[in-house]
Protein backbone atom coordinates (compact mmCIF):
# COMPACT_ATOMS: atom_id res chain seq x y z
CA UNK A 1 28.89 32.80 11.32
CA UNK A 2 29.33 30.92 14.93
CA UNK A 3 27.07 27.34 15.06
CA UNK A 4 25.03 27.09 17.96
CA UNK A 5 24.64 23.33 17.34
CA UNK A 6 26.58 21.05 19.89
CA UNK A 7 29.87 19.46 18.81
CA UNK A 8 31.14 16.23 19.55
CA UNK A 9 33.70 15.68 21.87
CA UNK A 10 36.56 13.05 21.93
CA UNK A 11 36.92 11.84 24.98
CA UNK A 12 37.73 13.07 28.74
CA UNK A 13 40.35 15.39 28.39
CA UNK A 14 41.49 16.10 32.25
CA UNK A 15 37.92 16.62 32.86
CA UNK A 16 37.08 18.02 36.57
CA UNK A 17 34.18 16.62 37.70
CA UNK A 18 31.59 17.88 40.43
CA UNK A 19 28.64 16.63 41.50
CA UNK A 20 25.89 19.41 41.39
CA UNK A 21 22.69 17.15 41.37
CA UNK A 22 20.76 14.58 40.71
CA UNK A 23 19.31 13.49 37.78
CA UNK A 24 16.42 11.56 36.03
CA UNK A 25 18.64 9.24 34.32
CA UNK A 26 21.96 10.39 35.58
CA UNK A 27 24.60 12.60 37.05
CA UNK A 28 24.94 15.97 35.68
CA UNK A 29 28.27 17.75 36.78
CA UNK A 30 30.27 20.56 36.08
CA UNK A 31 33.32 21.39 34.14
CA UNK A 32 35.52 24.02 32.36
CA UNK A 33 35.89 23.07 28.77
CA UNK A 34 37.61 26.03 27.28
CA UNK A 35 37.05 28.01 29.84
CA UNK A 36 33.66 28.12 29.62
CA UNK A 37 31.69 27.05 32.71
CA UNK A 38 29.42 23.68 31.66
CA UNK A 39 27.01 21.46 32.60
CA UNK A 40 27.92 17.78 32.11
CA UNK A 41 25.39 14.92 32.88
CA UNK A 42 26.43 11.40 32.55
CA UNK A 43 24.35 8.09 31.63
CA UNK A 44 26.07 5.49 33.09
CA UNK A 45 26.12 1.79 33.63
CA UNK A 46 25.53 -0.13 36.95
CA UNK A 47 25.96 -4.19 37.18
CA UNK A 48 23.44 -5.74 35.52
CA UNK A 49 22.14 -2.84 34.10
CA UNK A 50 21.55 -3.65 30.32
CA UNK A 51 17.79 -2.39 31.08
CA UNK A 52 19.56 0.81 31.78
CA UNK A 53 22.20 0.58 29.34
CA UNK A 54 19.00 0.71 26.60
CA UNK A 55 17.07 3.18 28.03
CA UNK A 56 19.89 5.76 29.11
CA UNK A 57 21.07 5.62 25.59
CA UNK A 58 17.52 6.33 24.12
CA UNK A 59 17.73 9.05 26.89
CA UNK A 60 21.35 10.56 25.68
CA UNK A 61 20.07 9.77 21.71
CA UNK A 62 16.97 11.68 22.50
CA UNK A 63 18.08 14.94 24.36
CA UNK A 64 21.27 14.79 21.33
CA UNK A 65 18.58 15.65 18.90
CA UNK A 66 16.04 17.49 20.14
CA UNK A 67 18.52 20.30 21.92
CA UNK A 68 20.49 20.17 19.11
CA UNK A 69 17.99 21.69 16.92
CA UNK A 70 15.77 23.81 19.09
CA UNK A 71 16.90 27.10 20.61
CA UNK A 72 14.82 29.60 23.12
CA UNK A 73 15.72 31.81 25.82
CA UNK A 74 13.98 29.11 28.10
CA UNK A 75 15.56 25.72 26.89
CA UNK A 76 18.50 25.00 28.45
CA UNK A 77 21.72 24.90 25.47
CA UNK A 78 23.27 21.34 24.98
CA UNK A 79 27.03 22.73 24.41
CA UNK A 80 28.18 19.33 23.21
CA UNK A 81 28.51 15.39 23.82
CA UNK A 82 30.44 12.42 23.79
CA UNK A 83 30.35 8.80 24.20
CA UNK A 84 34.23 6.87 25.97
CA UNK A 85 33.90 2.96 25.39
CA UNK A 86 35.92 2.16 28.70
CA UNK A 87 36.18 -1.33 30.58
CA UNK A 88 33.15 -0.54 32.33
CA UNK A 89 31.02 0.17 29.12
CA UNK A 90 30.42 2.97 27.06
CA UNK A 91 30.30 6.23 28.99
CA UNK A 92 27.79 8.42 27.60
CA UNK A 93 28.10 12.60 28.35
CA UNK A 94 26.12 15.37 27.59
CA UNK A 95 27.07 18.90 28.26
CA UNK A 96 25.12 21.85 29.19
CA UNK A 97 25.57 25.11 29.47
CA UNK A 98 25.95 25.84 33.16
CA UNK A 99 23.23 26.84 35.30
CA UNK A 100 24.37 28.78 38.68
CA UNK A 101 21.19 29.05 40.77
CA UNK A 102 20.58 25.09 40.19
CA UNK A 103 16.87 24.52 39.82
CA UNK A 104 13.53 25.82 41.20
CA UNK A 105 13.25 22.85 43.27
CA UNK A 106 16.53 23.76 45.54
CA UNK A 107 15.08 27.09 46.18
CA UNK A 108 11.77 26.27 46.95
CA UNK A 109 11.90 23.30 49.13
CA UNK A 110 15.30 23.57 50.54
CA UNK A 111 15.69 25.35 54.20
CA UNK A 112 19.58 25.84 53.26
CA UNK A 113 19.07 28.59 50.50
CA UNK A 114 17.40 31.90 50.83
CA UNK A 115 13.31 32.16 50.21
CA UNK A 116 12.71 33.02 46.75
CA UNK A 117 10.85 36.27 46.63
CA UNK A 118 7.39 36.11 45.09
CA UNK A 119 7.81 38.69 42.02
CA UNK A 120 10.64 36.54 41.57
CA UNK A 121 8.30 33.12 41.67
CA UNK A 122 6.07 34.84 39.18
CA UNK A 123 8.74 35.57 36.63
CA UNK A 124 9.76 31.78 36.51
CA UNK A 125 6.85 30.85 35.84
CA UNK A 126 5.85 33.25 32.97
CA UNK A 127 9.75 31.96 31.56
CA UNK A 128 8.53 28.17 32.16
CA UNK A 129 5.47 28.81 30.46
CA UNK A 130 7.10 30.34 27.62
CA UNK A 131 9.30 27.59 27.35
CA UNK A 132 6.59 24.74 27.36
CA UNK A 133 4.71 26.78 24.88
CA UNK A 134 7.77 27.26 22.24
CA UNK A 135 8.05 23.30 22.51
CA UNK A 136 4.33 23.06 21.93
CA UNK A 137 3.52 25.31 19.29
CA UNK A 138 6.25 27.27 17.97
CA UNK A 139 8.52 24.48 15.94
CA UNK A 140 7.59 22.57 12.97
CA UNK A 141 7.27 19.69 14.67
CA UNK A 142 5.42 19.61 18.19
CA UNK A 143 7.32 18.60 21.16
CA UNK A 144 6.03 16.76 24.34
CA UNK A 145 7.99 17.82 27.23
CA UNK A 146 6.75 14.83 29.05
CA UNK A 147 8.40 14.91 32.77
CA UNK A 148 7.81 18.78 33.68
CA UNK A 149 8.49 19.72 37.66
CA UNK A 150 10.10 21.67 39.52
CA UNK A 151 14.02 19.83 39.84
CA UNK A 152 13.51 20.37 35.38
CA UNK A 153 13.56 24.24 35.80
CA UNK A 154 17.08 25.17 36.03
CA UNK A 155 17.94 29.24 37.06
CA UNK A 156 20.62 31.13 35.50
CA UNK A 157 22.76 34.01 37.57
CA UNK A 158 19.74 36.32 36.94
CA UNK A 159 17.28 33.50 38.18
CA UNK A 160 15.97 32.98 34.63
CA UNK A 161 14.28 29.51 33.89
CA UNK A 162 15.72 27.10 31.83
CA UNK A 163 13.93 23.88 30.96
CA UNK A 164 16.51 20.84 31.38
CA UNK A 165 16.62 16.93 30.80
CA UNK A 166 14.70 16.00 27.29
CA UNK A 167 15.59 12.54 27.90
CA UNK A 168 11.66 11.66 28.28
CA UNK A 169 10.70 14.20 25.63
CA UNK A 170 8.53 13.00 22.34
CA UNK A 171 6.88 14.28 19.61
CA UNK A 172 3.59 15.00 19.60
CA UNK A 173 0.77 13.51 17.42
CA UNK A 174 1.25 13.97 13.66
CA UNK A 175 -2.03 15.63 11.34
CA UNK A 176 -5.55 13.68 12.22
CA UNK A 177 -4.00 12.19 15.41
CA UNK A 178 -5.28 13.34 18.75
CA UNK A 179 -2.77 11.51 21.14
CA UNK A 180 0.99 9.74 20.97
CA UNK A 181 0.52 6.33 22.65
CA UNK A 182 3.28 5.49 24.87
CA UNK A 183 4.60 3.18 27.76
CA UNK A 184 3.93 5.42 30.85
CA UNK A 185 7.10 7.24 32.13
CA UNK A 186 7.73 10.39 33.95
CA UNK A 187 7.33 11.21 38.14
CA UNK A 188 4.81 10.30 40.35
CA UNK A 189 2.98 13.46 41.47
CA UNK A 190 3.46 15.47 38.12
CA UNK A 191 1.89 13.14 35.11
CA UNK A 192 -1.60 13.74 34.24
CA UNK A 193 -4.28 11.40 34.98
CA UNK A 194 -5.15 10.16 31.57
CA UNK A 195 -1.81 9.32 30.35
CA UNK A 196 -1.19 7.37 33.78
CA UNK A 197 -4.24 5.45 32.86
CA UNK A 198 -4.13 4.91 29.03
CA UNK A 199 -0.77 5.74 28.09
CA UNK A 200 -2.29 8.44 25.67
CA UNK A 201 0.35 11.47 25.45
CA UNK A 202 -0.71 15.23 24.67
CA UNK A 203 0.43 18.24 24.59
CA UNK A 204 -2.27 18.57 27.58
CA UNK A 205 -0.01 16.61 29.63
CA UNK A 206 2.48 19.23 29.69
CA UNK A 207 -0.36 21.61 31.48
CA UNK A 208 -1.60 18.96 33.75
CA UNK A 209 1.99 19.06 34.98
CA UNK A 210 2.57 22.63 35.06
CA UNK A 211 -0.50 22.81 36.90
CA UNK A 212 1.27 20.92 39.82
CA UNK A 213 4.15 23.45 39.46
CA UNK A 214 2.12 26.59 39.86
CA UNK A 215 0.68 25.07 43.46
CA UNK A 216 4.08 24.57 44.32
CA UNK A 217 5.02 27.72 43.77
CA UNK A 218 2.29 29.02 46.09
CA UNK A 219 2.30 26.50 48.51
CA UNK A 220 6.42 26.10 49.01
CA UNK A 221 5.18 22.57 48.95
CA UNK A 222 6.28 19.37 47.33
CA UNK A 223 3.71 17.61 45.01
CA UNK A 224 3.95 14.66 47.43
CA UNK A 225 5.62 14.54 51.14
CA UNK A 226 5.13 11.10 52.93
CA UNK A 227 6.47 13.06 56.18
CA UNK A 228 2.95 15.02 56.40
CA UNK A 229 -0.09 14.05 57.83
CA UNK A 230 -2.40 11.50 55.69
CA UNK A 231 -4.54 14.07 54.62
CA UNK A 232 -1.57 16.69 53.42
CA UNK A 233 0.81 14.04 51.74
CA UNK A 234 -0.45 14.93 48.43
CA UNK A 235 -0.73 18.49 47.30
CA UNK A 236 -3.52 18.66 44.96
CA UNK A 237 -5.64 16.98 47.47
CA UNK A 238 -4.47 19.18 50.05
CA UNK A 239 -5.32 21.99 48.53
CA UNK A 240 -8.60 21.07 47.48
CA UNK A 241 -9.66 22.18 50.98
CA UNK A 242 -8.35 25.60 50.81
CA UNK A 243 -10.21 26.55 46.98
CA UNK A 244 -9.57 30.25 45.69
CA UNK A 245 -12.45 31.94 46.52
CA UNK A 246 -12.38 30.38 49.84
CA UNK A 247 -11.86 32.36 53.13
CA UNK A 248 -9.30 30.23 54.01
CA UNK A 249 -7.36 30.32 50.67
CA UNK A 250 -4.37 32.37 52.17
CA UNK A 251 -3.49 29.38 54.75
CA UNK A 252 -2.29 27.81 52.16
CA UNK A 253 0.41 30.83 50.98
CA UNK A 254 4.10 29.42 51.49
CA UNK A 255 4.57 30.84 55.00
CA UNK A 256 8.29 31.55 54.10
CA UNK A 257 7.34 34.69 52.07
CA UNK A 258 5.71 36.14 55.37
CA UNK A 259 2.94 38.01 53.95
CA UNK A 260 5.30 39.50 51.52
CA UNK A 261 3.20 38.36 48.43
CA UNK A 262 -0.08 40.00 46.43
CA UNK A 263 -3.21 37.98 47.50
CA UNK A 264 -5.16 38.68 44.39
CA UNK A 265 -2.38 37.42 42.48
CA UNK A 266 -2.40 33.69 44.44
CA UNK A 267 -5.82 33.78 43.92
CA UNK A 268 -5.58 34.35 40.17
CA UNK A 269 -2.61 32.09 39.80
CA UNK A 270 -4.80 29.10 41.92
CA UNK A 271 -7.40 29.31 39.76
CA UNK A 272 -5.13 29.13 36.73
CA UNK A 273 -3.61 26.39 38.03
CA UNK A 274 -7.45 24.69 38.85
CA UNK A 275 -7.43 25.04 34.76
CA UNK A 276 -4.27 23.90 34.31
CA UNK A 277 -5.96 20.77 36.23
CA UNK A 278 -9.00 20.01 34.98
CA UNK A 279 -10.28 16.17 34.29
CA UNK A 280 -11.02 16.98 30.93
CA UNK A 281 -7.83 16.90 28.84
CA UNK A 282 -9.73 18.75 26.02
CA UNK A 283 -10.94 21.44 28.85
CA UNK A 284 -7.52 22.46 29.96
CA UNK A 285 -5.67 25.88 28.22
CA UNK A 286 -3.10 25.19 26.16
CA UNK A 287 0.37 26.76 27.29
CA UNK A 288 0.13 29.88 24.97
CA UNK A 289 -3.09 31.11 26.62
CA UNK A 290 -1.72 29.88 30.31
CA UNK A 291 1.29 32.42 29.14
CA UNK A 292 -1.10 35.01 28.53
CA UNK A 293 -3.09 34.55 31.68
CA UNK A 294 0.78 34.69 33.54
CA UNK A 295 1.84 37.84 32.06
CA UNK A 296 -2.07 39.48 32.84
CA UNK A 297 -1.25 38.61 36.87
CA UNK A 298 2.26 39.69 37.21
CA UNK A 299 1.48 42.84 34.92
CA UNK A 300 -1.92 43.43 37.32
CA UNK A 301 0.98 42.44 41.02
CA UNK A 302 3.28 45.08 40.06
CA UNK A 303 0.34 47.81 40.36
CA UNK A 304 -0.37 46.44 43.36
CA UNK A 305 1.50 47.60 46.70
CA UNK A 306 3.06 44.17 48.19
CA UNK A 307 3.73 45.78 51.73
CA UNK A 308 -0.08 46.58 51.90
CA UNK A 309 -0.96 43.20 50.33
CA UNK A 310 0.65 40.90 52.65
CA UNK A 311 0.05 42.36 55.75
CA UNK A 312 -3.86 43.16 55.18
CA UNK A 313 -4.53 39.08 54.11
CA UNK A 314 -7.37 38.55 55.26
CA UNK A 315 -8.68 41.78 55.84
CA UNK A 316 -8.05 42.13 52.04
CA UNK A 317 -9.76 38.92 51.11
CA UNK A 318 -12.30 39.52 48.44
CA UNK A 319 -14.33 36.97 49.28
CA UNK A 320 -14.51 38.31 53.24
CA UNK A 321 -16.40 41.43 52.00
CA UNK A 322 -19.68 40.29 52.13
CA UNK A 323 -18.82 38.78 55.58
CA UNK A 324 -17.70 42.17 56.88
CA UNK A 325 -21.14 43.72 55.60
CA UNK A 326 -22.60 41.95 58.26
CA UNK A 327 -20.01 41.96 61.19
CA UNK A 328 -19.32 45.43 63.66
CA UNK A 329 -15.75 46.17 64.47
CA UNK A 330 -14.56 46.30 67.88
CA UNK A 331 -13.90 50.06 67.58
CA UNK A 332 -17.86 50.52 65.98
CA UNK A 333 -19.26 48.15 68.41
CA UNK A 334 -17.38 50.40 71.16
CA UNK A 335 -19.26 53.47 70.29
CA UNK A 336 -22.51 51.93 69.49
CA UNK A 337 -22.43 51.24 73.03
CA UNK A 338 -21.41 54.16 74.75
CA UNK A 339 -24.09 56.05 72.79
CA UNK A 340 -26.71 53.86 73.86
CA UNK A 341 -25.76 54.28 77.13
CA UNK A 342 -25.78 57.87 76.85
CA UNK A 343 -29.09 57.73 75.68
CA UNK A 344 -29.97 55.23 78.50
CA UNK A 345 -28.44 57.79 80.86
CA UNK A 346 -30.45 60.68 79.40
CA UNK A 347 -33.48 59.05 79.60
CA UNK A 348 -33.39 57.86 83.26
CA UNK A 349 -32.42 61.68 84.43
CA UNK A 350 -35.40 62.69 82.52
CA UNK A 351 -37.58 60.02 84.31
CA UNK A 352 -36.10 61.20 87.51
CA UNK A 353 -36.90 64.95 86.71
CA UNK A 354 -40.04 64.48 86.08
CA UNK A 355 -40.42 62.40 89.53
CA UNK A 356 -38.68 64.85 91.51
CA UNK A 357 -41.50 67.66 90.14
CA UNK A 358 -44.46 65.27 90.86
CA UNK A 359 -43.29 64.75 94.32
CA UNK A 360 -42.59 68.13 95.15
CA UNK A 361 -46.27 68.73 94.05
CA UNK A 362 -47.23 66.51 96.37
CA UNK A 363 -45.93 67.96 99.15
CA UNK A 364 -47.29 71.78 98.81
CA UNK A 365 -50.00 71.98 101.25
């Protein structure tokens, strides 16, 4: 029977490297080892860097074991790995399998690459989700993902998700513990409030961050952009203004889908994500019952008719019903007119009639 754990490499071997992109705590590249299309990402030293020498090797130990013994549709496979002592230091590798479509990120906040389609959005998610919630609940030992966003979501040829880079990944509490304490790591923008503040790591993190995901997802938006106004640099406050119920929730629908999206199903998602991003740690779903939620929406979009649903906005809107109760059309408020000024018509010929008679009365000798 074939292994699916990673092997260990010897050394370069006419390697052909290529940039692809960027990294937490590296370069990943790509490669044909056997003739199999990879994914390589290198740790590597800089002068003076014995800070990074330490933590990129904790980095390369960590994402060694923990891809080497967990497997899921939505976890990216660690193919193999190697370490090259060389003059400049020891050169540490990873390899991956390869990943075509890059990651969400690209597609959602780069101009260059076509708009992702919202169905398409949706089923990422769900696959995220399911991911997060293997690592969470479905191994012996709970994993922490720890640095969840969007550039961590790699897309295979069919635009499947793949969650990458475990370097930052931990275990979670152990029996009678509520929390893993921790020195705070992970990006600005994504980490949850509490573990920012305290240093206390949950699996509640995970949502926090995944939280910050979904609004990117509906807002084409990154989770902080210093090139926007002060009051739209940072998404979850941005958004704040625009809440799902709201009239004006669909201003805040990527315009790049042009209306081609099901409004019910942003607001549904937005108020997931509102879970996803409560205060309370304790008061947030866990990922199983935010993968639930995700596979109620997309199951409830695909009854609905998208060409009908992004067009009518906010003639649509739910929460514009009650406003229409009390608000005439132009085409009603048209013919509540011309009837009243048929009526106004009838009664001044009547009145004039009746005139007419009297004064013809008045003249009979």
């Amino acid at each position: 029977m074939k292994s699916n754990k990673p092997f260990q490499l010897d050394g370069w071997n006419s390697i052909i490297l290529l940039i692809t992109r960027q990294g937490t705590y590296g370069i990943p590249y790509v490669e044909n080892v056997n003739k199999k299309s990879v994914r390589w990402k290198k740790l590597y030293l800089t002068k003076g860097g014995r800070l990074i020498l330490i933590k990129g090797h904790k980095q390369w130990v960590a994402e060694v074991q923990f891809l080497g013994v967990v497997e899921h549709p939505n976890l990216v496979k660690l193919i193999g790995y190697c370490a090259v002592d060389e003059e400049r230091g020891i050169q540490r590798l990873l390899v991956y399998e390869y990943m075509p479509n890059k990651s969400l990120e690209n597609h959602l906040f780069n101009r260059a690459y076509p708009t992702l389609p919202w169905k398409t959005r949706l089923q990422i998610l769900l696959g995220a989700a399911q991911g997060l919630a293997y690592l969470h609940e479905g191994l012996e030992v709970q994993v922490i993902f720890r640095d969840f966003k969007s550039s961590n979501v790699l897309l295979d040829e069919n635009f499947k998700p793949k969650l990458s880079d475990f370097g930052l990944a931990r275990e979670g509490p152990m029996a009678g513990r509520s929390h893993v304490s921790t020195a705070v790591v992970g990006t600005y923008g994504y980490a949850a409030p509490e573990y920012i503040e305290t240093g206390h790591l949950t699996s509640k993190s995970d949502v926090w961050s995944f939280g910050v995901v979904l609004y990117e997802i509906i807002t084409g938006r990154r989770s902080l952009e210093r090139n926007r106004p002060s009051g739209q640099q940072k998404l979850l406050d941005w958004v704040k203004q625009f809440p799902a119920d709201g009239k004006k929730f669909i201003l805040i629908l990527d315009p790049r889908l042009e209306g081609k999206y099901s409004s019910s199903a942003a607001r549904k998602i937005a108020k997931l994500a509102d879970n996803c991003l409560l205060k309370n740690a304790k008061d947030r779903p866990t990922m199983s019952k935010v993968t639930e939620r995700l596979e109620e929406i997309i199951q409830q979009s695909d009854e609905d008719n998208p060409s009908e649903n992004g067009r009518k906005s906010f003639e649509d809107d739910p929460s514009e019903t009650e406003h229409k109760k009390n608000q005439v059309g132009p085409a009603e408020s048209w013919k509540r007119r011309m009837a009243h000024l048929a009526n106004l018509g009838e009664n001044v010929e009547g009145v004039s009639r009746r005139r007419f008679m009297i004064m013809q009365r008045a003249e009979v000798p």
